[in-house]
C-alpha atoms as a PDB file:
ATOM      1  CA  UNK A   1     -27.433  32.352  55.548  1.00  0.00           C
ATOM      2  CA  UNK A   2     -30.919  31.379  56.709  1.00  0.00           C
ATOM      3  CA  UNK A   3     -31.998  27.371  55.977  1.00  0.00           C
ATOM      4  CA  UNK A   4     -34.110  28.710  52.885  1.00  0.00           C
ATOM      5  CA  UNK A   5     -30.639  29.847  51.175  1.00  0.00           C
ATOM      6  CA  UNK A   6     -28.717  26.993  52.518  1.00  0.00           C
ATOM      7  CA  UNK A   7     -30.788  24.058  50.420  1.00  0.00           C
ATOM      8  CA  UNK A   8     -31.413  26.225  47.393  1.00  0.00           C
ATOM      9  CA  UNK A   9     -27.548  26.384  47.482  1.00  0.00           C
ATOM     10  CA  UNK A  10     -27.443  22.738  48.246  1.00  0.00           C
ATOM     11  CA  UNK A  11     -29.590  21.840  45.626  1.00  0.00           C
ATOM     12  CA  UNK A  12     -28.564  24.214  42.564  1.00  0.00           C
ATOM     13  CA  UNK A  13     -24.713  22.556  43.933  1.00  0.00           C
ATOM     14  CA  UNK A  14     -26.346  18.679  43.558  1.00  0.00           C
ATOM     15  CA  UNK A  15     -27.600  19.429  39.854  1.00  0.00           C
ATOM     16  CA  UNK A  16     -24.221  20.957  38.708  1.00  0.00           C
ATOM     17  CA  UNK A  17     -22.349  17.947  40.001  1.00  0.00           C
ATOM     18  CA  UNK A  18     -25.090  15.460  38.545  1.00  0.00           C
ATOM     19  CA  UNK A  19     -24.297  17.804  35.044  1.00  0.00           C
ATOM     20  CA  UNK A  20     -20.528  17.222  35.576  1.00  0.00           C
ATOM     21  CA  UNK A  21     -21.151  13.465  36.464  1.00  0.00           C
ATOM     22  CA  UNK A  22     -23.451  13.158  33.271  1.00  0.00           C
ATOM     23  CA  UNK A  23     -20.536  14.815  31.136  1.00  0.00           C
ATOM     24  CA  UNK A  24     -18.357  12.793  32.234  1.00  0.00           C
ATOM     25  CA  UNK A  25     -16.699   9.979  29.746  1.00  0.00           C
ATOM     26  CA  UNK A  26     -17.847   6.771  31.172  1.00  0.00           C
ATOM     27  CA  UNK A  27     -14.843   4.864  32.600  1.00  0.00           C
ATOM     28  CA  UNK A  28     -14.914   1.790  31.336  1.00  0.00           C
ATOM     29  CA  UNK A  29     -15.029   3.290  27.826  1.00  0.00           C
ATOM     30  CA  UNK A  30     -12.076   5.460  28.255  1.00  0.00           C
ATOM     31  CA  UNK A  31     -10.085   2.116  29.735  1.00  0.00           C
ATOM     32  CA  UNK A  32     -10.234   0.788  25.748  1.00  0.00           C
ATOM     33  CA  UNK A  33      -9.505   4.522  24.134  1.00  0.00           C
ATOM     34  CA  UNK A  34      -5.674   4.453  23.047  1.00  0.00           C
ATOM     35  CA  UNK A  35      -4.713   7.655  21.093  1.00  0.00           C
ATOM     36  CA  UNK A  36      -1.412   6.790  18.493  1.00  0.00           C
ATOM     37  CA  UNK A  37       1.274   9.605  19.091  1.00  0.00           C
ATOM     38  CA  UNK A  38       1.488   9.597  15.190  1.00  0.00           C
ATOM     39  CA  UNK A  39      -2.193  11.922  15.751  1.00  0.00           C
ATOM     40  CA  UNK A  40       0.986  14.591  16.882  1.00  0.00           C
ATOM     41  CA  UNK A  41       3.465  13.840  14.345  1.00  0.00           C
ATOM     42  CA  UNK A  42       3.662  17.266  13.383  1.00  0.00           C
ATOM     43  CA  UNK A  43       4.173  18.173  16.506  1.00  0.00           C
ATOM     44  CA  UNK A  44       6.241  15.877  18.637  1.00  0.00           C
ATOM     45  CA  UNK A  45      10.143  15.859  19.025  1.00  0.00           C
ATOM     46  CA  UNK A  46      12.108  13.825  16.821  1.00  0.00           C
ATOM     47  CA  UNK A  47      15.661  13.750  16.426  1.00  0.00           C
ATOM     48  CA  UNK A  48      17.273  14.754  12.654  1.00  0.00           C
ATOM     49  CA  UNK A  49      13.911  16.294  11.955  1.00  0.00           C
ATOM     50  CA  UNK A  50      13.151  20.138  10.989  1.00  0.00           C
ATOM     51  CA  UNK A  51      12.514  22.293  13.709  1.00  0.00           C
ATOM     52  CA  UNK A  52       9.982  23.978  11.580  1.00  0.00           C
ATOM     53  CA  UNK A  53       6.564  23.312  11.891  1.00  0.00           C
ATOM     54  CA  UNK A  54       7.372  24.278  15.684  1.00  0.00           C
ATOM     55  CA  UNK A  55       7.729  20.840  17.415  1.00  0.00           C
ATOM     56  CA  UNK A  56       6.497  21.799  21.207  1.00  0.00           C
ATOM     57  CA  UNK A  57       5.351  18.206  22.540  1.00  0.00           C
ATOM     58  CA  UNK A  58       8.375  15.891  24.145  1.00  0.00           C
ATOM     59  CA  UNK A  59       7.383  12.181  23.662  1.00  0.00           C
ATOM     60  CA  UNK A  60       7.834  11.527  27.425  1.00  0.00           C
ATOM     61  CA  UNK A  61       5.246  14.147  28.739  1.00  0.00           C
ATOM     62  CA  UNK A  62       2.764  12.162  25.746  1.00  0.00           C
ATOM     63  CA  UNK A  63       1.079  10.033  28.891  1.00  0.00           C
ATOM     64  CA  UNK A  64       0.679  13.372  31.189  1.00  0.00           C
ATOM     65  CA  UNK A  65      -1.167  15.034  28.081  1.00  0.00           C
ATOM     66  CA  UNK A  66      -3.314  12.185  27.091  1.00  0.00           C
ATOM     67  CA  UNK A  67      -4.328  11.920  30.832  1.00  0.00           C
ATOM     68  CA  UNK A  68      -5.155  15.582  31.574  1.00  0.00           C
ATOM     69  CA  UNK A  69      -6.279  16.634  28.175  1.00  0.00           C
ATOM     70  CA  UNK A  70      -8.716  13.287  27.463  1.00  0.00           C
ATOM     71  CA  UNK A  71      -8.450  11.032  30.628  1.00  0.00           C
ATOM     72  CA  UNK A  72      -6.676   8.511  28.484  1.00  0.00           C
ATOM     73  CA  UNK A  73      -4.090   6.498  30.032  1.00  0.00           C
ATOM     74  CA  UNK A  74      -3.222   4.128  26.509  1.00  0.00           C
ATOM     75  CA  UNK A  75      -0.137   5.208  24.235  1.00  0.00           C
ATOM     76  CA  UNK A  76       0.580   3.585  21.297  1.00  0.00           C
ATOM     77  CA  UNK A  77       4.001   5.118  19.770  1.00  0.00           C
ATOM     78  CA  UNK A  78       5.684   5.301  16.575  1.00  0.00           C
ATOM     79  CA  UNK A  79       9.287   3.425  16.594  1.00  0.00           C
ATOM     80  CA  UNK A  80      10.726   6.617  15.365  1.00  0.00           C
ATOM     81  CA  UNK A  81       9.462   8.876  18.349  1.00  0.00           C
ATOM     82  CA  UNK A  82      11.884   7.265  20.408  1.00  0.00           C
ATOM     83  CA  UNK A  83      15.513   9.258  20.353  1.00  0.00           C
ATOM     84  CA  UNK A  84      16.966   6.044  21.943  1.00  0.00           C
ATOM     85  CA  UNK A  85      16.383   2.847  22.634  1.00  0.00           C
ATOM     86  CA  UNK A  86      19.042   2.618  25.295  1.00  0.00           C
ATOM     87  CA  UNK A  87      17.699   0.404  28.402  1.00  0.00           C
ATOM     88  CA  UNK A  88      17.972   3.689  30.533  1.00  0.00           C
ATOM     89  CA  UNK A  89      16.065   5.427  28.533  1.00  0.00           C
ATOM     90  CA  UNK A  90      13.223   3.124  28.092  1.00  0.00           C
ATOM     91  CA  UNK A  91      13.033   2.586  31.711  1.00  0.00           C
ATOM     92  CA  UNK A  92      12.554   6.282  32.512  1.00  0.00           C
ATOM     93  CA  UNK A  93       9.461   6.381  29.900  1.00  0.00           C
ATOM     94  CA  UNK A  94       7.931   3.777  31.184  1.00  0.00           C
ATOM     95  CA  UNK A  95       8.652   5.383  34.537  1.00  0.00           C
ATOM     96  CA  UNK A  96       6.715   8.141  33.165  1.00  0.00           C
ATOM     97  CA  UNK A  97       4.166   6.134  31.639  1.00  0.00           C
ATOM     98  CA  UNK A  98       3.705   4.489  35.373  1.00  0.00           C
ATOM     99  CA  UNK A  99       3.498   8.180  36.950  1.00  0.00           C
ATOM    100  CA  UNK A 100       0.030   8.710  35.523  1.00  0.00           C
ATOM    101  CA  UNK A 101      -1.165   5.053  35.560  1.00  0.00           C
ATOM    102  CA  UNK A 102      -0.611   4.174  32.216  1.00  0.00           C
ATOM    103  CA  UNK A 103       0.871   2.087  29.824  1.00  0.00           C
ATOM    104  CA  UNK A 104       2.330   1.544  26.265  1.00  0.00           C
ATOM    105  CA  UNK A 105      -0.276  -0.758  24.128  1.00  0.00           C
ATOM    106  CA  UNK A 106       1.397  -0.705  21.129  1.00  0.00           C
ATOM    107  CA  UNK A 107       4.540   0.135  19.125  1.00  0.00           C
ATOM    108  CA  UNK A 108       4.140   0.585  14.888  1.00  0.00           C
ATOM    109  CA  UNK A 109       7.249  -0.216  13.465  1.00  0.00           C
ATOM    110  CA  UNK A 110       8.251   1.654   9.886  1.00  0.00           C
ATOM    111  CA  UNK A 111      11.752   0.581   8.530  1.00  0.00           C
ATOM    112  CA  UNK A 112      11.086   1.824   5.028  1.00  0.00           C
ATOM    113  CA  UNK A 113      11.724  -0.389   2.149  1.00  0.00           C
ATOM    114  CA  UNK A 114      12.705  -2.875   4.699  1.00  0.00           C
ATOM    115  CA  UNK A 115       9.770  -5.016   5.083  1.00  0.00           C
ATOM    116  CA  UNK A 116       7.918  -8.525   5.169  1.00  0.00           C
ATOM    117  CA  UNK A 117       7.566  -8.040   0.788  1.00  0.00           C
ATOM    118  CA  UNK A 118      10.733  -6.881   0.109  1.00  0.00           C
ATOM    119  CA  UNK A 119      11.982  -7.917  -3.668  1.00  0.00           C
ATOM    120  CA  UNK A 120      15.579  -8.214  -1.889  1.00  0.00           C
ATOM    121  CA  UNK A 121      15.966 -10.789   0.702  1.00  0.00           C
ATOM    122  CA  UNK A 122      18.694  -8.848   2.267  1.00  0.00           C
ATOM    123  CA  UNK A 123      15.897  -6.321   3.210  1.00  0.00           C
ATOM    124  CA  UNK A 124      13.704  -8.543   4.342  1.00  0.00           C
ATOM    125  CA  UNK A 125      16.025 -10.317   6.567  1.00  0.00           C
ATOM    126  CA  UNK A 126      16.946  -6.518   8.156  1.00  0.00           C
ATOM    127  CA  UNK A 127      13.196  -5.965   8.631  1.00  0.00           C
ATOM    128  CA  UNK A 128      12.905  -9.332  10.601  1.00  0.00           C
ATOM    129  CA  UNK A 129      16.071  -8.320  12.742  1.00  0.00           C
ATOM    130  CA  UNK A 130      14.567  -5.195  13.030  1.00  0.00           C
ATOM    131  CA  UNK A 131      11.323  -6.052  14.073  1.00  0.00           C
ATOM    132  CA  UNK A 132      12.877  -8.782  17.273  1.00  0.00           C
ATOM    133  CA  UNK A 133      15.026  -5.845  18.807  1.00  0.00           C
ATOM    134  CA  UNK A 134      12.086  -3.815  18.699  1.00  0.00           C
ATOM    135  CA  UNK A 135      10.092  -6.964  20.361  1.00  0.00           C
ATOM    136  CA  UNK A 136      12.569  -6.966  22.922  1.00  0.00           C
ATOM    137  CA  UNK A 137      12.308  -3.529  23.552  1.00  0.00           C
ATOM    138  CA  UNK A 138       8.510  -3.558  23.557  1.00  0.00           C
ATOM    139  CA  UNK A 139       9.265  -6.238  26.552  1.00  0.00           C
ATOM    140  CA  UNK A 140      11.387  -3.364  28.444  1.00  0.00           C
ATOM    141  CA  UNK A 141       8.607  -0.887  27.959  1.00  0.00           C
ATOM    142  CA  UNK A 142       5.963  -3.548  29.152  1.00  0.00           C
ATOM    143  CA  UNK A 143       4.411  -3.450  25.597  1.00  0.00           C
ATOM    144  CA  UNK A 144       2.395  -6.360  24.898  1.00  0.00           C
ATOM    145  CA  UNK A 145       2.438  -5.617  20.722  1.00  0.00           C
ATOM    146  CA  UNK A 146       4.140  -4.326  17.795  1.00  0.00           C
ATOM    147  CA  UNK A 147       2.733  -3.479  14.517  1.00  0.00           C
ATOM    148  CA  UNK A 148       4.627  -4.583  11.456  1.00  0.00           C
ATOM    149  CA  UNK A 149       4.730  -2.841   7.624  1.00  0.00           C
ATOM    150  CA  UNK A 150       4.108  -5.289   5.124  1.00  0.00           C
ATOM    151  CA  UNK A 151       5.314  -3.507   2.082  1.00  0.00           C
ATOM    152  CA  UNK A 152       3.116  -3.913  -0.628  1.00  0.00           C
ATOM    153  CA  UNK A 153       1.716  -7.971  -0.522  1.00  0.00           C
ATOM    154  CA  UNK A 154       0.872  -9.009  -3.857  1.00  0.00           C
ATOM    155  CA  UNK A 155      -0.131 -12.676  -4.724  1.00  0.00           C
ATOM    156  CA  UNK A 156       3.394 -12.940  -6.238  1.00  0.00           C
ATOM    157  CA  UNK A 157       4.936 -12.107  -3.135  1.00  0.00           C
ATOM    158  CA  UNK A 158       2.495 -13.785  -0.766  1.00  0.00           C
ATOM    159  CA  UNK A 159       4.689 -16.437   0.021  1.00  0.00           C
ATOM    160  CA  UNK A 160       8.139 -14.985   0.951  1.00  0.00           C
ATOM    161  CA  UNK A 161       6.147 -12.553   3.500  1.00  0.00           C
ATOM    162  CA  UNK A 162       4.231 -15.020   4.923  1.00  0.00           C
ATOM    163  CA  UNK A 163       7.754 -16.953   6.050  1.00  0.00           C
ATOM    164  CA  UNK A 164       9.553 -13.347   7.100  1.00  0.00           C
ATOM    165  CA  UNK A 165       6.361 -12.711   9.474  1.00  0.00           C
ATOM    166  CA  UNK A 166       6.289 -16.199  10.628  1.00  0.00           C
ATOM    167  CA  UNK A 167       9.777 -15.621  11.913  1.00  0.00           C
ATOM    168  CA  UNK A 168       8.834 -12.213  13.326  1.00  0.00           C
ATOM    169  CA  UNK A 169       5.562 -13.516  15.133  1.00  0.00           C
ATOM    170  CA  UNK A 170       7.287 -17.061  16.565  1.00  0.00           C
ATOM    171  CA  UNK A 171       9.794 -14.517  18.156  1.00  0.00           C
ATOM    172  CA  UNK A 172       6.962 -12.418  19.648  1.00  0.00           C
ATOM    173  CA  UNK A 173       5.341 -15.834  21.140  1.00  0.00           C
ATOM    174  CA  UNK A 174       8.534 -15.924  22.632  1.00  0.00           C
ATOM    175  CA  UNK A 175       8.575 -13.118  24.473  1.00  0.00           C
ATOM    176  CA  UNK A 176       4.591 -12.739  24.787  1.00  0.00           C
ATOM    177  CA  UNK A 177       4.725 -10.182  22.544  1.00  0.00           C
ATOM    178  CA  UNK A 178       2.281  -9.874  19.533  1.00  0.00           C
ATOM    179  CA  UNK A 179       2.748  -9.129  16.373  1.00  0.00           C
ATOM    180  CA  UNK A 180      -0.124  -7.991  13.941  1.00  0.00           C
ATOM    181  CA  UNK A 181      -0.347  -5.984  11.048  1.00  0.00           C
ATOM    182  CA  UNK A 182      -2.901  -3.552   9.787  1.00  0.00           C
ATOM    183  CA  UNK A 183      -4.654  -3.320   6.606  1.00  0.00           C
ATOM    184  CA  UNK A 184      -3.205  -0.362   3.844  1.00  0.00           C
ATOM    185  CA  UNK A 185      -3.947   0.042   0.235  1.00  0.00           C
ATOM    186  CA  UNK A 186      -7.328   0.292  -1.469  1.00  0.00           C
ATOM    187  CA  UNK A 187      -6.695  -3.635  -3.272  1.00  0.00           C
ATOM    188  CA  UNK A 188      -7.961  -2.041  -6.470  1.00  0.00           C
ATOM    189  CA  UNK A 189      -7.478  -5.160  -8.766  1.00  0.00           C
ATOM    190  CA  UNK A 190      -4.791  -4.847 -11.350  1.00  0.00           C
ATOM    191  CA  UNK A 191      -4.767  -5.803 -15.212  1.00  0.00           C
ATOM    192  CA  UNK A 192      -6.254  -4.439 -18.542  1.00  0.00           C
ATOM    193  CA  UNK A 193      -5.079  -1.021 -20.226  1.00  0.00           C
ATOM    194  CA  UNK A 194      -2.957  -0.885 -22.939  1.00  0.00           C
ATOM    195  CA  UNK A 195      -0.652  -3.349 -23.240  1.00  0.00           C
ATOM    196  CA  UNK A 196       2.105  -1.195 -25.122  1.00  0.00           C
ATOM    197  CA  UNK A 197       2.287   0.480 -21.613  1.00  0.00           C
ATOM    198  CA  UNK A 198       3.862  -2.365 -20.417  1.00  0.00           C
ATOM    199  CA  UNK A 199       3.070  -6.313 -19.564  1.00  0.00           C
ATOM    200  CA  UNK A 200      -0.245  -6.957 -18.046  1.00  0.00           C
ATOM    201  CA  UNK A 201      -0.186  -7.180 -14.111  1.00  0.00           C
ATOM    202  CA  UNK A 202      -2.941 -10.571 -12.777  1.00  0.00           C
ATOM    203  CA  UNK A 203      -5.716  -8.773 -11.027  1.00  0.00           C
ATOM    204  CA  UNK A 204      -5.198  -8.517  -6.794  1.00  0.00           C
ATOM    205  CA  UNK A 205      -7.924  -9.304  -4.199  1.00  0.00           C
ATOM    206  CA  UNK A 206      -8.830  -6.992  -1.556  1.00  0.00           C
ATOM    207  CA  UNK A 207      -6.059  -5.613   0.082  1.00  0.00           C
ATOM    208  CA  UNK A 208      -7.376  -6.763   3.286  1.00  0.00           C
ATOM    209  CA  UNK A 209      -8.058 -10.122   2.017  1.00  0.00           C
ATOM    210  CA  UNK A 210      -4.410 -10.421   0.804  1.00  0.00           C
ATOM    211  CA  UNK A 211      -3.529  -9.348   4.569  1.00  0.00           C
ATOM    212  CA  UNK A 212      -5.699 -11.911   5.959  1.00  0.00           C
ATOM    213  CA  UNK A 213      -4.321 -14.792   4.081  1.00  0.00           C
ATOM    214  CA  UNK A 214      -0.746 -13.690   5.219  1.00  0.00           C
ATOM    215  CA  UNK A 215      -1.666 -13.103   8.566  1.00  0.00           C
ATOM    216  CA  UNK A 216      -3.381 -16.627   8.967  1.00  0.00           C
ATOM    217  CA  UNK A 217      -0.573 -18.528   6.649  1.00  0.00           C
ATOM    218  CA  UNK A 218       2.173 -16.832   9.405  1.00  0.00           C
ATOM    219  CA  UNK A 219      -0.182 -17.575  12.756  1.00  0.00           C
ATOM    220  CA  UNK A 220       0.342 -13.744  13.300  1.00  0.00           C
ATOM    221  CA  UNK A 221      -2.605 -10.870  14.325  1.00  0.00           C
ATOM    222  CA  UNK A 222      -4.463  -8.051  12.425  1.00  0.00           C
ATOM    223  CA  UNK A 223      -4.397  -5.345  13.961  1.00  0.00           C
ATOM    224  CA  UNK A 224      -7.857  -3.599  11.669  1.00  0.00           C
ATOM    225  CA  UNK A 225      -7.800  -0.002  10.613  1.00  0.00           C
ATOM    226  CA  UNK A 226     -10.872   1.326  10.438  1.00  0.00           C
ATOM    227  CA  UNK A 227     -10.125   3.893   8.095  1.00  0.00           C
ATOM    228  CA  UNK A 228      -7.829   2.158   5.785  1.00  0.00           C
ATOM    229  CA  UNK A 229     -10.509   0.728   3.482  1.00  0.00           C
ATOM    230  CA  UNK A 230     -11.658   2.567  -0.067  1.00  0.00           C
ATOM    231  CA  UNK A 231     -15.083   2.693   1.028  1.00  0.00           C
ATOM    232  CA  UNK A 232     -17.836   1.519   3.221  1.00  0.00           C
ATOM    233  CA  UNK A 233     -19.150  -1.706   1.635  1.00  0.00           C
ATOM    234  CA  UNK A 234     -15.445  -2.682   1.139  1.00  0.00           C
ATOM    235  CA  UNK A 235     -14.962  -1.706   4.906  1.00  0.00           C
ATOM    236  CA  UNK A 236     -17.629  -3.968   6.064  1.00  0.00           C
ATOM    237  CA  UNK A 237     -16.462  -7.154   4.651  1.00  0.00           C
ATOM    238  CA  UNK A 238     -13.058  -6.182   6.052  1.00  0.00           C
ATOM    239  CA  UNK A 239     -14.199  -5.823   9.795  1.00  0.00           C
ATOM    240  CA  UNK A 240     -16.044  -9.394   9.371  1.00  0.00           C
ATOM    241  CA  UNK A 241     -12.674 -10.596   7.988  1.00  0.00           C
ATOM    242  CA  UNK A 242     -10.135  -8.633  10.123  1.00  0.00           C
ATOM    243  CA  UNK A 243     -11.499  -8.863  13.712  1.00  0.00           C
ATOM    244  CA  UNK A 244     -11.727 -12.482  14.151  1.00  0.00           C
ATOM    245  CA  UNK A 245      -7.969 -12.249  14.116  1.00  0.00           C
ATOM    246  CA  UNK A 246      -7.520  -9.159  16.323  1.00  0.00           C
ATOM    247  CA  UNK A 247      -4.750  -8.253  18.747  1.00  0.00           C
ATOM    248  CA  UNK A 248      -6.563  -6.534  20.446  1.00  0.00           C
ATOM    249  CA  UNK A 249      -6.350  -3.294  19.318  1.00  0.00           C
ATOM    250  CA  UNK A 250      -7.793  -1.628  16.161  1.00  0.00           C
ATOM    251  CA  UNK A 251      -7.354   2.228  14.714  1.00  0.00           C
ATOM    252  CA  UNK A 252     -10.189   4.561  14.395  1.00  0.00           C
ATOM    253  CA  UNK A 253      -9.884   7.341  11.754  1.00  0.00           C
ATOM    254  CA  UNK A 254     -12.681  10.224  10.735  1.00  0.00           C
ATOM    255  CA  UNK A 255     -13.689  10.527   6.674  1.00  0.00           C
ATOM    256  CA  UNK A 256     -17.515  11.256   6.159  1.00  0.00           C
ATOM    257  CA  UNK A 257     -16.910  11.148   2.383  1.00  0.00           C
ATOM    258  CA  UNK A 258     -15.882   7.427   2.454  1.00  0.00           C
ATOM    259  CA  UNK A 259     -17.899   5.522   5.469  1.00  0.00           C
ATOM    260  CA  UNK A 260     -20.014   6.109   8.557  1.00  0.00           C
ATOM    261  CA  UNK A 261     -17.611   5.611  11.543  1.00  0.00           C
ATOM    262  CA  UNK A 262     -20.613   5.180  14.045  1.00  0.00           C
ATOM    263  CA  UNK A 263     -21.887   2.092  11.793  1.00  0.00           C
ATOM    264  CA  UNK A 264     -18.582   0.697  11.564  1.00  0.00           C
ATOM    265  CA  UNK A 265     -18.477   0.798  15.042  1.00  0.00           C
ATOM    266  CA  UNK A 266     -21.444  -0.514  15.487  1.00  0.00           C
ATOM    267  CA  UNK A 267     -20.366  -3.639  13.452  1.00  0.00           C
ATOM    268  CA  UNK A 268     -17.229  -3.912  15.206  1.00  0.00           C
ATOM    269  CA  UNK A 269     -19.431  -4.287  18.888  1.00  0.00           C
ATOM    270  CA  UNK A 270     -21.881  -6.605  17.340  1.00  0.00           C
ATOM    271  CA  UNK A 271     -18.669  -8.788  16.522  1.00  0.00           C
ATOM    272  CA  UNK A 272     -18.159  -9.024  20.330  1.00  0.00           C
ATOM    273  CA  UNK A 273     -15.136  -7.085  20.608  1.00  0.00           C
ATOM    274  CA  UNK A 274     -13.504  -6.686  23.706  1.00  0.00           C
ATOM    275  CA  UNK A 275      -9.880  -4.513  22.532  1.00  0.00           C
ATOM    276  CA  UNK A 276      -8.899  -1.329  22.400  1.00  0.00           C
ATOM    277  CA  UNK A 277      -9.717   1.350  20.044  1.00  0.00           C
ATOM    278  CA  UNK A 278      -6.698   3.935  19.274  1.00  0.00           C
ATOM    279  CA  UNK A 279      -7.193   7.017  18.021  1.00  0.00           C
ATOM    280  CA  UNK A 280      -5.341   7.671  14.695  1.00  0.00           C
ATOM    281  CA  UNK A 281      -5.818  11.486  13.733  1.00  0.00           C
ATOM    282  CA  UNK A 282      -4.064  13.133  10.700  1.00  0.00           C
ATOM    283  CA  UNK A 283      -5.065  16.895   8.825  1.00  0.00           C
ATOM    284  CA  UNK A 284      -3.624  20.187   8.986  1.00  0.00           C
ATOM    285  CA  UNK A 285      -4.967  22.064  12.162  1.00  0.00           C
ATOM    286  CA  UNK A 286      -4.527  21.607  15.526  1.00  0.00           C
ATOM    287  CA  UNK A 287      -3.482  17.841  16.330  1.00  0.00           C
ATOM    288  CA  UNK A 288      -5.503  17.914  19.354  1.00  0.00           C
ATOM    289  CA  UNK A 289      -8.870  19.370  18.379  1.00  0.00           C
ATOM    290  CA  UNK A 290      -8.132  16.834  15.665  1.00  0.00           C
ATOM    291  CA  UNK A 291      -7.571  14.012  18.223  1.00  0.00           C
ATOM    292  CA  UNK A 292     -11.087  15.417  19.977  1.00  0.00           C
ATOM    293  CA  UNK A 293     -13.212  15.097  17.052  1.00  0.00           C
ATOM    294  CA  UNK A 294     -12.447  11.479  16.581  1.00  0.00           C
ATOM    295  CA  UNK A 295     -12.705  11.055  20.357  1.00  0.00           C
ATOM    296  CA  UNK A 296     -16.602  13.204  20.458  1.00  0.00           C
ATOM    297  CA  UNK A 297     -17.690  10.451  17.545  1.00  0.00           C
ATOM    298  CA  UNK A 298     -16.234   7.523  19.026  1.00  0.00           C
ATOM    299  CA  UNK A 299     -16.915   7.190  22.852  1.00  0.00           C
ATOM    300  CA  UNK A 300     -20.921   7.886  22.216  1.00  0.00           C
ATOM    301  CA  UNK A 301     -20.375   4.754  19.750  1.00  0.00           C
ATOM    302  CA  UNK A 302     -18.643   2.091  21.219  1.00  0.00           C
END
């Protein structure tokens, strides 16, 4: 090779690794990108659940996947991925967490009808005992949240779930664990129609307004969906409302037909944010080109 060949080699190698460097995700972004193993639902082993659609991913090889596939090294799980909440077995996934330098950031607790607005106090009282041994095993796991269901908060009910996540949230203080709640519903008010039908309902505010009252009456967190609002002027006021009280971390969803993600995004840095944003992904189709379309919209905008 004479010196001619040498530096064209040289330089056509420079511009292919300044390509790969300028492809590359910047790092500091991808240190607040969390992606929810709920995004592989479909997909991910779960005890006492149907074999069929074919269930390939293990919940322990989650943090090797996120790290190779999308350099992410955030996991927030779903309660129920876990087959056991024996001490042993926590410790070896957060062993495997620690293997590829990451960590759990969040754990979203479903109990069913057992929730914060329960009609029967019995159920509420299981969600709250519910909710501390999953705090507790959140403090195994090296988990700094959990994310609470509140049922369905109504004015009516305001009250009783305000005291029930009190309870919950003074036991997270406890064990420097937080414990937030995200907003759900589309807080379409209620009343009118025919009364025949049945007595008339008192109208509702927003649904993240109703959230934010319970959250502040409790001294708990909100932990804001992004996508959980019925549209874009709704989902506005809820950001401005929501974020103030943040955990932390806040879920990032894809639907065109209902808001623009990158302004919502934009709002959400103009609010000074400094959390994480996890990647919630749902659809038929492959769970991880669904993952990466959330992920090519969202690290350009945050």
């Amino acid at each position: 090779m004479n010196r001619r060949e040498f530096l064209v080699q040289s330089t056509m190698a420079a511009i292919a690794a300044s390509r790969v460097r300028a492809q590359a995700p910047d790092a500091a972004k991808l240190a607040r990108v969390a992606i929810m193993t709920y995004s592989f639902d479909r997909i991910i082993k779960v005890e006492g659940r149907p074999a069929e659609p074919a269930r390939t991913l293990d919940l322990f090889d989650t943090p090797e996947m996120y790290a190779d596939r999308y350099k992410v090294h955030n996991v927030e799980a779903q309660h129920n991925h876990f087959a056991s909440t024996e001490s042993s077995y926590l410790r070896e996934f957060r062993a495997r967490l620690a293997k590829t330098k990451s960590q759990l950031t969040n754990i979203n607790l479903e109990f069913g009808n057992m929730s914060i607005t329960a009609a029967d106090p019995v159920m509420r009282a299981q969600a709250i005992d519910l909710t501390k041994q999953w705090i507790d095993h959140a403090v195994e796991l090296g988990c700094p949240r959990v994310m609470v269901n509140q049922g369905s908060p109504t004015t009516e009910n305001k009250d009783v779930g305000i005291a029930a996540l009190k309870i919950m949230g003074d036991y997270g203080k406890s064990k420097k664990v937080m414990v937030a709640m995200e907003n759900r519903g589309s807080g379409v008010p209620r009343g009118g129609g025919d009364v025949a039908a049945g007595p008339v309902l008192p109208p509702q505010p927003p649904a993240w307004s109703l959230l934010a009252d319970i959250i502040k009456g409790s001294g708990t967190y909100a932990n804001c969906d992004l996508g959980n609002f019925p549209d874009q002027e709704t989902q506005h006021a809820g950001i401005r409302g929501l974020f103030p009280m943040t955990d932390g971390n806040c879920h990032v969803k894809l639907n065109p037909a209902r808001y623009d993600l990158p302004a919502a995004l934009a709002l959400v840095k103009s609010l000074n944010y400094q959390g994480l944003y996890s990647i919630e992904a749902g659809g038929q189709g492959d769970p991880h080109e669904n993952v990466q379309r959330i992920y090519d919209v969202l690290l350009p905008n945050m």
